[in-house]
PDB file of N, CA and C in Angstrom:
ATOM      1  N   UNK A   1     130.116 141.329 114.248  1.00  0.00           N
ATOM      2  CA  UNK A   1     131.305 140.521 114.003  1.00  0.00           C
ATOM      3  C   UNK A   1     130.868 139.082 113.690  1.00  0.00           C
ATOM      4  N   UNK A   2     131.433 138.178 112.089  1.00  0.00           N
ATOM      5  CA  UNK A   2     130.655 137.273 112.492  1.00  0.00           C
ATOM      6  C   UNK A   2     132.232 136.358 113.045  1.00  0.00           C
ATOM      7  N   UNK A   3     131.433 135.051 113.613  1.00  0.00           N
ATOM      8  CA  UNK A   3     132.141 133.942 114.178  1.00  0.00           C
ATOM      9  C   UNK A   3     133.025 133.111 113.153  1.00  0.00           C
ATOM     10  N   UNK A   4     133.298 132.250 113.801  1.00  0.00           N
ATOM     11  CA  UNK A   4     134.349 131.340 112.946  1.00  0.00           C
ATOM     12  C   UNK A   4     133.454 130.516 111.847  1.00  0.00           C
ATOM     13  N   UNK A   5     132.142 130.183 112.688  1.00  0.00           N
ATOM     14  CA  UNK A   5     131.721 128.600 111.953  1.00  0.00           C
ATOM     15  C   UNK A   5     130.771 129.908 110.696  1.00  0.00           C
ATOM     16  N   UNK A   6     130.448 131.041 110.659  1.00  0.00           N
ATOM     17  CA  UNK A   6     130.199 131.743 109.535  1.00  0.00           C
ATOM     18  C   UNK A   6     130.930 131.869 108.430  1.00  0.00           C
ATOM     19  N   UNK A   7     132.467 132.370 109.081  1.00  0.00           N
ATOM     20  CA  UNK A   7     133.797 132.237 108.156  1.00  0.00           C
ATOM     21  C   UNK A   7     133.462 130.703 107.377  1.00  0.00           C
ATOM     22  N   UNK A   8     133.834 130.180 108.371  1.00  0.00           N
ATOM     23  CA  UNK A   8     133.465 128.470 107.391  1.00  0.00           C
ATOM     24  C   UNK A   8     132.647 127.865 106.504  1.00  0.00           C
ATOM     25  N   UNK A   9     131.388 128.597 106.933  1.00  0.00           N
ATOM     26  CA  UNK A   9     130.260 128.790 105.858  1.00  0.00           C
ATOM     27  C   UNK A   9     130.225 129.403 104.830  1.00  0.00           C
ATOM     28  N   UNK A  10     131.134 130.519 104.970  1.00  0.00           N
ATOM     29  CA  UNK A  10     130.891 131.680 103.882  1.00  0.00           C
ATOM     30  C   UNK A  10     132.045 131.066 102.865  1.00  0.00           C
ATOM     31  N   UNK A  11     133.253 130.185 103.300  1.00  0.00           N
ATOM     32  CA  UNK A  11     134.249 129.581 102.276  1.00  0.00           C
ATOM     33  C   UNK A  11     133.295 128.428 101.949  1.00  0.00           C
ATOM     34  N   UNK A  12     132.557 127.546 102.447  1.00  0.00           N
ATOM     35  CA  UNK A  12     132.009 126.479 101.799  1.00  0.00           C
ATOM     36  C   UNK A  12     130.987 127.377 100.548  1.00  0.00           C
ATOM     37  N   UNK A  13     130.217 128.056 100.962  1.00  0.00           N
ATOM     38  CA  UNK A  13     129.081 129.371 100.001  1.00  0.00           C
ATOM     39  C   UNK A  13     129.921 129.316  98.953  1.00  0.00           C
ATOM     40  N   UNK A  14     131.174 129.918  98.839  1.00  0.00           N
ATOM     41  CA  UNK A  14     132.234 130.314  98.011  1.00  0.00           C
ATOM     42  C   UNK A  14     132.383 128.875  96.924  1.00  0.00           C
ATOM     43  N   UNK A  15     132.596 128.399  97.679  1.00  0.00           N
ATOM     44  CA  UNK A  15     133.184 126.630  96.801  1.00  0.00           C
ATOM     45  C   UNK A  15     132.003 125.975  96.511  1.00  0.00           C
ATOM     46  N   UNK A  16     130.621 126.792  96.648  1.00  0.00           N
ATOM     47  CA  UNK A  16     129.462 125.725  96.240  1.00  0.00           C
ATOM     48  C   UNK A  16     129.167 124.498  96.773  1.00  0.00           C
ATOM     49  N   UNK A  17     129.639 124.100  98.371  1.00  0.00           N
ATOM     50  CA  UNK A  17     129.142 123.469  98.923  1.00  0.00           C
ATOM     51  C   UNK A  17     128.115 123.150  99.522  1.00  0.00           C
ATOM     52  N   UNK A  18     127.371 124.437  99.707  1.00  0.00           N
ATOM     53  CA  UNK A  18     126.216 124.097 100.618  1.00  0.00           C
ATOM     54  C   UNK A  18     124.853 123.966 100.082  1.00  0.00           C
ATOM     55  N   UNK A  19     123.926 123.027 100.988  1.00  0.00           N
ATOM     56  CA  UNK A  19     122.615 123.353 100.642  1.00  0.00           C
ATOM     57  C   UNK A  19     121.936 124.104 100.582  1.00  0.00           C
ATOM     58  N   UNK A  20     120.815 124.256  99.487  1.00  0.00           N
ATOM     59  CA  UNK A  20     120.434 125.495  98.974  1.00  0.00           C
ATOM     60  C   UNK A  20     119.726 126.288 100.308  1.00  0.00           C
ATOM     61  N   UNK A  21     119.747 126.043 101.153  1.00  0.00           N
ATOM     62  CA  UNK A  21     118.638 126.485 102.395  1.00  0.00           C
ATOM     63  C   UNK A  21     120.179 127.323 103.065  1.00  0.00           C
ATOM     64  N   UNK A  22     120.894 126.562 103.272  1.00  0.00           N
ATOM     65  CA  UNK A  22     121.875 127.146 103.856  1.00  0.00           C
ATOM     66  C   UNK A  22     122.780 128.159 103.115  1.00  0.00           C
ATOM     67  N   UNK A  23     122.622 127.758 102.015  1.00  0.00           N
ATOM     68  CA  UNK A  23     123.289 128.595 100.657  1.00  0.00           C
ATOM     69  C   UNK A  23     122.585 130.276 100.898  1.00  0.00           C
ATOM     70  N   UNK A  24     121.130 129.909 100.828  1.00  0.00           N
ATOM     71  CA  UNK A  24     120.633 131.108 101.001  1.00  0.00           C
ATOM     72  C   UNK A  24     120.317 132.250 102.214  1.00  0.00           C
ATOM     73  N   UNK A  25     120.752 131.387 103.073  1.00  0.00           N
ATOM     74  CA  UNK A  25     121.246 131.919 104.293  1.00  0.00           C
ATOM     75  C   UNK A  25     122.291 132.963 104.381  1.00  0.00           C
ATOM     76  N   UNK A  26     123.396 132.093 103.814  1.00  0.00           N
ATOM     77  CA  UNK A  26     124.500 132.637 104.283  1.00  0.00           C
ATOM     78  C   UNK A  26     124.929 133.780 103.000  1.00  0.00           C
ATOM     79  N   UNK A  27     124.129 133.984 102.315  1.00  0.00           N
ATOM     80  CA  UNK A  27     123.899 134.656 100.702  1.00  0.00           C
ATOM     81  C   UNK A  27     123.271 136.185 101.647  1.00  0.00           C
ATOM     82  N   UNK A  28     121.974 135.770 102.493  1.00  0.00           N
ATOM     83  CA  UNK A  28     121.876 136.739 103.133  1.00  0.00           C
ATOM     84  C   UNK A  28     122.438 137.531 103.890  1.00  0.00           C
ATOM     85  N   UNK A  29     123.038 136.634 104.346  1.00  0.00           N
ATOM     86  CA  UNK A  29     124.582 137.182 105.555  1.00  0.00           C
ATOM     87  C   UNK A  29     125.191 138.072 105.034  1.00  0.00           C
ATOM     88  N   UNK A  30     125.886 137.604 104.059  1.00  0.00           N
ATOM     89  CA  UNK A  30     126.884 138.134 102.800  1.00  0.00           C
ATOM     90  C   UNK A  30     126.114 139.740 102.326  1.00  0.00           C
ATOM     91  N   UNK A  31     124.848 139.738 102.183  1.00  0.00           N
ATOM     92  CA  UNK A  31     124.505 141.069 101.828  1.00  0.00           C
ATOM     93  C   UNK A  31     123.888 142.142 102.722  1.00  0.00           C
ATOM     94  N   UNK A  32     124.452 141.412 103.572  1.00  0.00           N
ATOM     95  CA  UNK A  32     123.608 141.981 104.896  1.00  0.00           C
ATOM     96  C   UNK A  32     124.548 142.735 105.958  1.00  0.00           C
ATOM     97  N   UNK A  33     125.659 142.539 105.854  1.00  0.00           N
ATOM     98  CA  UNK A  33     126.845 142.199 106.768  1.00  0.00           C
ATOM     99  C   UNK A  33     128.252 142.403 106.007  1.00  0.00           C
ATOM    100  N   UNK A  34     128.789 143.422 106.034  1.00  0.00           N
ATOM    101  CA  UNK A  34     129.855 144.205 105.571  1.00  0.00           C
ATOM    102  C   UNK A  34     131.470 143.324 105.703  1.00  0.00           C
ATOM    103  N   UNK A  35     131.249 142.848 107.379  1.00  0.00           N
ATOM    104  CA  UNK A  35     132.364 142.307 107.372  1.00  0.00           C
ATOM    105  C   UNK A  35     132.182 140.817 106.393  1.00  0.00           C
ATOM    106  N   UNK A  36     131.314 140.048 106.740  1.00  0.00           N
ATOM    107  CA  UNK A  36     130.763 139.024 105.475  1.00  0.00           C
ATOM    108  C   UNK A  36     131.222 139.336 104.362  1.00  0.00           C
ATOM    109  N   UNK A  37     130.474 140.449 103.936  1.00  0.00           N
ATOM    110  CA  UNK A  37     130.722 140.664 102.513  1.00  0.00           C
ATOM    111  C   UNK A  37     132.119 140.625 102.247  1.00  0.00           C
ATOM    112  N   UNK A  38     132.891 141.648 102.775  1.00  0.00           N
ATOM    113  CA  UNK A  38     134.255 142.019 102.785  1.00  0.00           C
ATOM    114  C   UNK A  38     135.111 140.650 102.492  1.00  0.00           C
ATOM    115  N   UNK A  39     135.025 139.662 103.497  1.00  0.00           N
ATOM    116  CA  UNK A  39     135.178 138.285 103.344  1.00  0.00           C
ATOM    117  C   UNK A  39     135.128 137.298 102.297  1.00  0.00           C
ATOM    118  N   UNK A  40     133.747 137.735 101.881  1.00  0.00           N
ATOM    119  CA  UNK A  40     133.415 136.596 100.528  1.00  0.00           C
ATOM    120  C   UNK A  40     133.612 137.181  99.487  1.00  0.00           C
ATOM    121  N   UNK A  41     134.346 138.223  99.148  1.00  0.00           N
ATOM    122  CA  UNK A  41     135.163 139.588  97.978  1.00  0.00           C
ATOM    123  C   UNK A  41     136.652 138.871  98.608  1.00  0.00           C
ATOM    124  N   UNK A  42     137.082 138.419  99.325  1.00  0.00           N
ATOM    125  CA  UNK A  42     138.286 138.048  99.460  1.00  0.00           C
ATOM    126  C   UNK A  42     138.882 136.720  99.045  1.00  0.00           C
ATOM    127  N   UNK A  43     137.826 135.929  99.676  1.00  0.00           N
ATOM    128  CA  UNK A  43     137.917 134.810  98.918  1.00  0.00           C
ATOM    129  C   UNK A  43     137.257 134.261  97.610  1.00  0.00           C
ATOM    130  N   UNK A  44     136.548 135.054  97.188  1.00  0.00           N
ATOM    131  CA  UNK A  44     136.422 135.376  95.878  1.00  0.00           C
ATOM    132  C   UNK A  44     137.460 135.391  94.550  1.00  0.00           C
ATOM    133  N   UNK A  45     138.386 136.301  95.109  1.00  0.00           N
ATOM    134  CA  UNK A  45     140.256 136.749  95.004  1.00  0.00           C
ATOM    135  C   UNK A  45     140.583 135.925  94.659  1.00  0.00           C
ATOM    136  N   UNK A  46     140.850 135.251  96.124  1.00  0.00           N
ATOM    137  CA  UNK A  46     141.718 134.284  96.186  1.00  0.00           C
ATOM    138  C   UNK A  46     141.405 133.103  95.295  1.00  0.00           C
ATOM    139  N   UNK A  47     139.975 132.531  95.115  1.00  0.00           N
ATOM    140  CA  UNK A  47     139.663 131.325  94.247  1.00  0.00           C
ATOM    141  C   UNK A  47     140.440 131.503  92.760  1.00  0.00           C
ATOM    142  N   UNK A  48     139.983 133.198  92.370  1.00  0.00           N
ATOM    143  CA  UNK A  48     140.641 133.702  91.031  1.00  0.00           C
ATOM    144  C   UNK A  48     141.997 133.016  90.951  1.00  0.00           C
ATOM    145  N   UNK A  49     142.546 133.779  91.909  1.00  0.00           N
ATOM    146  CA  UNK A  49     143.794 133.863  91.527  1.00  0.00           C
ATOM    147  C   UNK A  49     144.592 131.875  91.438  1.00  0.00           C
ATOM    148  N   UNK A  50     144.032 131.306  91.998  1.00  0.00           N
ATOM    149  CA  UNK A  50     144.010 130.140  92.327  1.00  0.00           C
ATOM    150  C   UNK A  50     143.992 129.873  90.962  1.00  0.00           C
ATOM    151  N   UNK A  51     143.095 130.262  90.507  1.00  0.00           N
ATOM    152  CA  UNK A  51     141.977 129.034  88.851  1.00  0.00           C
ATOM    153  C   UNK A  51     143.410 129.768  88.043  1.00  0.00           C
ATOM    154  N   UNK A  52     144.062 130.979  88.044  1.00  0.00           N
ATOM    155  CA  UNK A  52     144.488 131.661  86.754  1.00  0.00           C
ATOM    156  C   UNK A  52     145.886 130.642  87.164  1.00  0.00           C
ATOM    157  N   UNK A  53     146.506 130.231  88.278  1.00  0.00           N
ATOM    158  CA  UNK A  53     147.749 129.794  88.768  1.00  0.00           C
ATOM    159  C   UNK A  53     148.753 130.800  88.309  1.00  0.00           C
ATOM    160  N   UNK A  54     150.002 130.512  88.546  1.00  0.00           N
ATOM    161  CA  UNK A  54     151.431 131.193  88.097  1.00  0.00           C
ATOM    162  C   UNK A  54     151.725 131.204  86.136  1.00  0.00           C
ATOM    163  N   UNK A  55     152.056 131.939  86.206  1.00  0.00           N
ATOM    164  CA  UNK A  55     152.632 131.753  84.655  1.00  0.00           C
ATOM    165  C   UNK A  55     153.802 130.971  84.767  1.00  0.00           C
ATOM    166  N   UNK A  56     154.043 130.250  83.566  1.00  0.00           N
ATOM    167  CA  UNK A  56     155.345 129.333  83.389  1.00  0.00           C
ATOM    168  C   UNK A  56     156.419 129.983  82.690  1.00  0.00           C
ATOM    169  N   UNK A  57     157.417 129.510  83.908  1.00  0.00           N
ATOM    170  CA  UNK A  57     158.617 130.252  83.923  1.00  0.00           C
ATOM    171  C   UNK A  57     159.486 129.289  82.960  1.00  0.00           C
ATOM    172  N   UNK A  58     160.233 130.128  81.499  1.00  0.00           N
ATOM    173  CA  UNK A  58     160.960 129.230  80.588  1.00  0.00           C
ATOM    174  C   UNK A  58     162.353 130.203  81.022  1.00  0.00           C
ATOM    175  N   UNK A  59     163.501 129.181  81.508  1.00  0.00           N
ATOM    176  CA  UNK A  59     164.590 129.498  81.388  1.00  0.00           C
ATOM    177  C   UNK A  59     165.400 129.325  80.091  1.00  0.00           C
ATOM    178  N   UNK A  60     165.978 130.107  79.596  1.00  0.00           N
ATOM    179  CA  UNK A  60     166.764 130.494  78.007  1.00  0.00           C
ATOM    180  C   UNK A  60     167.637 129.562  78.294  1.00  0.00           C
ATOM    181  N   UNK A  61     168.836 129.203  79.326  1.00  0.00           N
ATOM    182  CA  UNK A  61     169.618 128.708  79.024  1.00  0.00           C
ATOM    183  C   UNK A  61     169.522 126.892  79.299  1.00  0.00           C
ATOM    184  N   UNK A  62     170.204 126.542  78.706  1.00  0.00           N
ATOM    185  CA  UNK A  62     169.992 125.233  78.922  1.00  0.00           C
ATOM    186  C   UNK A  62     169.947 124.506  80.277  1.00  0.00           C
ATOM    187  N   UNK A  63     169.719 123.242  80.752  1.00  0.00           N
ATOM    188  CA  UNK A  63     169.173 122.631  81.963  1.00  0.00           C
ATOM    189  C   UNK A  63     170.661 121.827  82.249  1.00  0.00           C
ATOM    190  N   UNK A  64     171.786 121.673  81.670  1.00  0.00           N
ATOM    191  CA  UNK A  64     172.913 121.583  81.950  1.00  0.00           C
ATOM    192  C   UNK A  64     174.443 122.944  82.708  1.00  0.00           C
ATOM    193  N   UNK A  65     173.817 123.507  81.458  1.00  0.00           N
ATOM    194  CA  UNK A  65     174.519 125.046  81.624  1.00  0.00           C
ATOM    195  C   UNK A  65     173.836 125.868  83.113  1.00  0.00           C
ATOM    196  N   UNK A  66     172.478 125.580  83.399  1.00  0.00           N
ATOM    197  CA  UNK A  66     171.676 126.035  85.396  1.00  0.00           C
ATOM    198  C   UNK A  66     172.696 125.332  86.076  1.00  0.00           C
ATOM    199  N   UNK A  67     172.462 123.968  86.113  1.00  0.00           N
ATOM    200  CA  UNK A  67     172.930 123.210  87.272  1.00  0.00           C
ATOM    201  C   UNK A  67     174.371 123.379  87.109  1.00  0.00           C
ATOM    202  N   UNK A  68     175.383 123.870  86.567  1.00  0.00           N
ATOM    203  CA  UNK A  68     176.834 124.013  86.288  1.00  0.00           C
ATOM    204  C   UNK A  68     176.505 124.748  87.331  1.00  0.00           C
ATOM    205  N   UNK A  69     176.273 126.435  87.061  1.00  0.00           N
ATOM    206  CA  UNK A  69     175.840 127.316  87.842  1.00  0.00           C
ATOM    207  C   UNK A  69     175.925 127.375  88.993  1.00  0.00           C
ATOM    208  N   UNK A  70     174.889 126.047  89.284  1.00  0.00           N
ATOM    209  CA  UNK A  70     174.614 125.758  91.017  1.00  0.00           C
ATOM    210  C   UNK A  70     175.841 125.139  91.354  1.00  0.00           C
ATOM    211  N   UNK A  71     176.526 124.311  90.475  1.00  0.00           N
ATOM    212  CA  UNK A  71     177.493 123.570  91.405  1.00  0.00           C
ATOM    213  C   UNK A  71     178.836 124.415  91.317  1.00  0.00           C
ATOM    214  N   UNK A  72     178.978 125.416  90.789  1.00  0.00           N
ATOM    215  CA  UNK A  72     180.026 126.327  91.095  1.00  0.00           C
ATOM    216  C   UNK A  72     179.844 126.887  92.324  1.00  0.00           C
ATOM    217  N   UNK A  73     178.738 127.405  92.421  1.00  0.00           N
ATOM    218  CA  UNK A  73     178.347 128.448  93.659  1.00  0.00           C
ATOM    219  C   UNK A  73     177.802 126.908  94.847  1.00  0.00           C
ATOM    220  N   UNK A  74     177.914 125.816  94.444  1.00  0.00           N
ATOM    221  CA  UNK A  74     178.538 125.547  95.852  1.00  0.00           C
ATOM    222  C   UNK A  74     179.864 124.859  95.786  1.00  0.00           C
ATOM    223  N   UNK A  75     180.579 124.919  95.632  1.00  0.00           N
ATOM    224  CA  UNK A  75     182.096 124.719  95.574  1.00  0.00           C
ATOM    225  C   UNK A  75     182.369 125.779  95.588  1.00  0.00           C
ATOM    226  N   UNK A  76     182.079 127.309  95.801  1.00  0.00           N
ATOM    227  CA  UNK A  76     182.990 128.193  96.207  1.00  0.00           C
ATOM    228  C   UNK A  76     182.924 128.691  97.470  1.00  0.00           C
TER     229      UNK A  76
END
């Protein structure tokens, strides 16, 4: 099982923070160590999904004709 301050290491590993001594450390960890690995495949993910962000949402109708919308549905 690893510990917290590994977790912490293995997200700095991830973000290219660390020194190369420690880099290669925790590189070993990572291939050594399932739950590690499992971990740094997760946040791996997550960086992805981060870099790609949301797609942009275009509403069709106009930015007068929304907010009508809203202010009906609160006045009713």
């Amino acid at each position: 099982m690893i510990g917290n301050e590994d977790r912490l290491r293995i997200q700095a590993w991830i973000d290219g923070e660390l020194a190369s001594q420690e880099s290669s450390r925790i590189a070993d960890l990572v291939d050594s160590d399932m739950q590690a690995k499992e971990l740094a495949e997760e946040l791996k993910t997550i960086q992805t999904i981060l870099k790609t962000g949301e797609k942009e949402l275009k509403i069709e109708d106009s930015e007068e004709f929304y907010w009508n919308q809203v202010q009906q549905k609160i006045e009713i």
